[in-house]
N, C-alpha and C. Protein backbone atom coordinates (compact mmCIF):
# COMPACT_ATOMS: atom_id res chain seq x y z
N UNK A 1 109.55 87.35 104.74
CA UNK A 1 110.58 88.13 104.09
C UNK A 1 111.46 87.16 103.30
N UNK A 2 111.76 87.67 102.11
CA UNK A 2 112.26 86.59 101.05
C UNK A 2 113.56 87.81 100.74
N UNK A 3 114.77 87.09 100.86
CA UNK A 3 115.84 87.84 100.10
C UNK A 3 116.04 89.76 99.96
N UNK A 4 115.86 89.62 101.61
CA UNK A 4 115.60 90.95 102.15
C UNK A 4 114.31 91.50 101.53
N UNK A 5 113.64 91.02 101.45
CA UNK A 5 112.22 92.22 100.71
C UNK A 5 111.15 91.41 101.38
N UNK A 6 109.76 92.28 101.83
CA UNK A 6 108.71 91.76 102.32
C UNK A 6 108.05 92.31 101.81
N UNK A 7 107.08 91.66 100.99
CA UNK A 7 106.39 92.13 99.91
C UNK A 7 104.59 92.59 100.82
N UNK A 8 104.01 93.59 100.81
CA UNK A 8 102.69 94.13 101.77
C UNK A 8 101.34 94.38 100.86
N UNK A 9 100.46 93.68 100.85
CA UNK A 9 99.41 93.91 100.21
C UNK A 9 98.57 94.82 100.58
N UNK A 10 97.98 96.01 100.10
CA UNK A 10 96.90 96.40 100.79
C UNK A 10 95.90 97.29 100.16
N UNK A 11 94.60 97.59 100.67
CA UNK A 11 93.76 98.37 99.67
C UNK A 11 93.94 99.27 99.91
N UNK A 12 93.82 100.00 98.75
CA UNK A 12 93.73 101.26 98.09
C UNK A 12 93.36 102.42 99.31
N UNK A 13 92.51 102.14 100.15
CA UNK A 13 91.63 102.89 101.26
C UNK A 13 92.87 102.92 102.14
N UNK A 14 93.29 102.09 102.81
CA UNK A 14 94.25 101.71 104.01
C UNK A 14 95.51 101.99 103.37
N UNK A 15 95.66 102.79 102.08
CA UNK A 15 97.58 102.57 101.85
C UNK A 15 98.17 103.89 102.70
N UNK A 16 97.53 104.71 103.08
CA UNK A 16 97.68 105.80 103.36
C UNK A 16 98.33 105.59 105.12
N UNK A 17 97.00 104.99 105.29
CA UNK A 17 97.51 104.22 107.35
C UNK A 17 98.72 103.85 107.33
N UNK A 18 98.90 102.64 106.23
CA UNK A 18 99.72 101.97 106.16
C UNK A 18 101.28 102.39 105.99
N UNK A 19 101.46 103.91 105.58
CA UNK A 19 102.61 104.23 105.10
C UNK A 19 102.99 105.01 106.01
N UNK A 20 101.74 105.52 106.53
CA UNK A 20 101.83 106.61 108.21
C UNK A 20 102.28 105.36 109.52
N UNK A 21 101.95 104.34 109.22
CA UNK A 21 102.32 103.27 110.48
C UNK A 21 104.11 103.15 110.04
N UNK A 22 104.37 103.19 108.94
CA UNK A 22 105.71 102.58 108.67
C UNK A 22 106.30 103.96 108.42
N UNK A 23 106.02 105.22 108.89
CA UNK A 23 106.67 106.59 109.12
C UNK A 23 107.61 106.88 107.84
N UNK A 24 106.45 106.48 107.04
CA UNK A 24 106.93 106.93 104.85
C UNK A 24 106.22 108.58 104.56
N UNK A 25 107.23 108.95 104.66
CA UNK A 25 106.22 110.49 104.22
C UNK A 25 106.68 110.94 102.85
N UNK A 26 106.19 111.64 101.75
CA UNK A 26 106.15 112.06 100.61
C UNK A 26 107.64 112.34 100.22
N UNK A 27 108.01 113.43 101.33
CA UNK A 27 109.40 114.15 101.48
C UNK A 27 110.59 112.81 101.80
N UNK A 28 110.52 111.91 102.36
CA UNK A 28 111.67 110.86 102.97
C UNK A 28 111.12 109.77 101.93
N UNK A 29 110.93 109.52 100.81
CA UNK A 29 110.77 108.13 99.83
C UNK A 29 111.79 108.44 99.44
N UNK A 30 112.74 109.31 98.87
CA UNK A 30 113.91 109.53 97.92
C UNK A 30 114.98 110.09 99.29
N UNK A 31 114.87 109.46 100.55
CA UNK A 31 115.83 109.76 101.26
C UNK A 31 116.77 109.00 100.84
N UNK A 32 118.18 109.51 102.00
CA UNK A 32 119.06 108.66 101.89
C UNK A 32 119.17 106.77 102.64
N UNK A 33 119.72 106.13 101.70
CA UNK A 33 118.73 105.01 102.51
C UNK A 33 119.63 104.22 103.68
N UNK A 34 120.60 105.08 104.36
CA UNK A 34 121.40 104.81 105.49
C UNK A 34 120.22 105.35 106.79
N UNK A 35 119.75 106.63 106.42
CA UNK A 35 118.48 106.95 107.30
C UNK A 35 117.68 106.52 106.97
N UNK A 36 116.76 105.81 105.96
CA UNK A 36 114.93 105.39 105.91
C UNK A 36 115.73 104.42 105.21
N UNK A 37 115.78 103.02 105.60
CA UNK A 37 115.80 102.07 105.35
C UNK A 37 114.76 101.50 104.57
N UNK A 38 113.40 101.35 104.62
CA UNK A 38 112.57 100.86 103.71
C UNK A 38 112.12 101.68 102.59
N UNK A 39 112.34 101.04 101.54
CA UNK A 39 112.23 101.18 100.20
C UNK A 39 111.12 101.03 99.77
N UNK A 40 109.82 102.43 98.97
CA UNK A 40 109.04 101.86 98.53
C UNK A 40 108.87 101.61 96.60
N UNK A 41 109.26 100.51 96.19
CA UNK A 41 109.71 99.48 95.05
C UNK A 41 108.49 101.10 93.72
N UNK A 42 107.05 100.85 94.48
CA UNK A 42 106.38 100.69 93.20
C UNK A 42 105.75 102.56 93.50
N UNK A 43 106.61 103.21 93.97
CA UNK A 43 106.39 104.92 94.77
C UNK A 43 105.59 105.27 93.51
N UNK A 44 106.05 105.24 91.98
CA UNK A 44 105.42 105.72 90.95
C UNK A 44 103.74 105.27 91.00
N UNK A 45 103.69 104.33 91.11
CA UNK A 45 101.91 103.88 91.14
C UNK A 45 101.00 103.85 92.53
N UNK A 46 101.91 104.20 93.84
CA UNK A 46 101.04 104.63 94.39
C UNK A 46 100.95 106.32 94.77
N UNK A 47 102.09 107.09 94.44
CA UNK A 47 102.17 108.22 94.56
C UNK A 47 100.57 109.18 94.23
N UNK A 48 100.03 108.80 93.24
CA UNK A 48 98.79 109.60 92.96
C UNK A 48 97.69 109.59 93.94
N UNK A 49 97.56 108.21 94.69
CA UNK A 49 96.75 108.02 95.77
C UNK A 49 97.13 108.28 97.03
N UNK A 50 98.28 108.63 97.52
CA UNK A 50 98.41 109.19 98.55
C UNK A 50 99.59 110.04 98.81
N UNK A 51 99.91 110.62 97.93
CA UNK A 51 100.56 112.11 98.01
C UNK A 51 100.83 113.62 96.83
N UNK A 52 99.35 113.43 97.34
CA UNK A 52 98.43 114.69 96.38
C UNK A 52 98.29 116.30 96.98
């Protein structure tokens, strides 16, 4: 973690696990961020692949 941000690589197949492990659901990305603390930076480019 660099300057509060931890940057997560992952494929395309697994982004879906990956966002269900870190309890990111479609509805809570544009929460308030006092409740969902993690921020996802790039929501526009992965939005098509896993919240269709």
């Amino acid at each position: 973690m660099e300057e509060g941000k931890l940057t997560l690589t992952v494929r395309a197949s697994l982004l879906a696990y990956l966002l269900k492990a870190l309890r990111i659901e479609a509805h809570t990305v544009h929460a308030d961020p006092k409740a969902q603390q993690i921020v996802v930076e790039n929501f526009d480019k992965i939005k098509n692949r896993v919240f269709v």
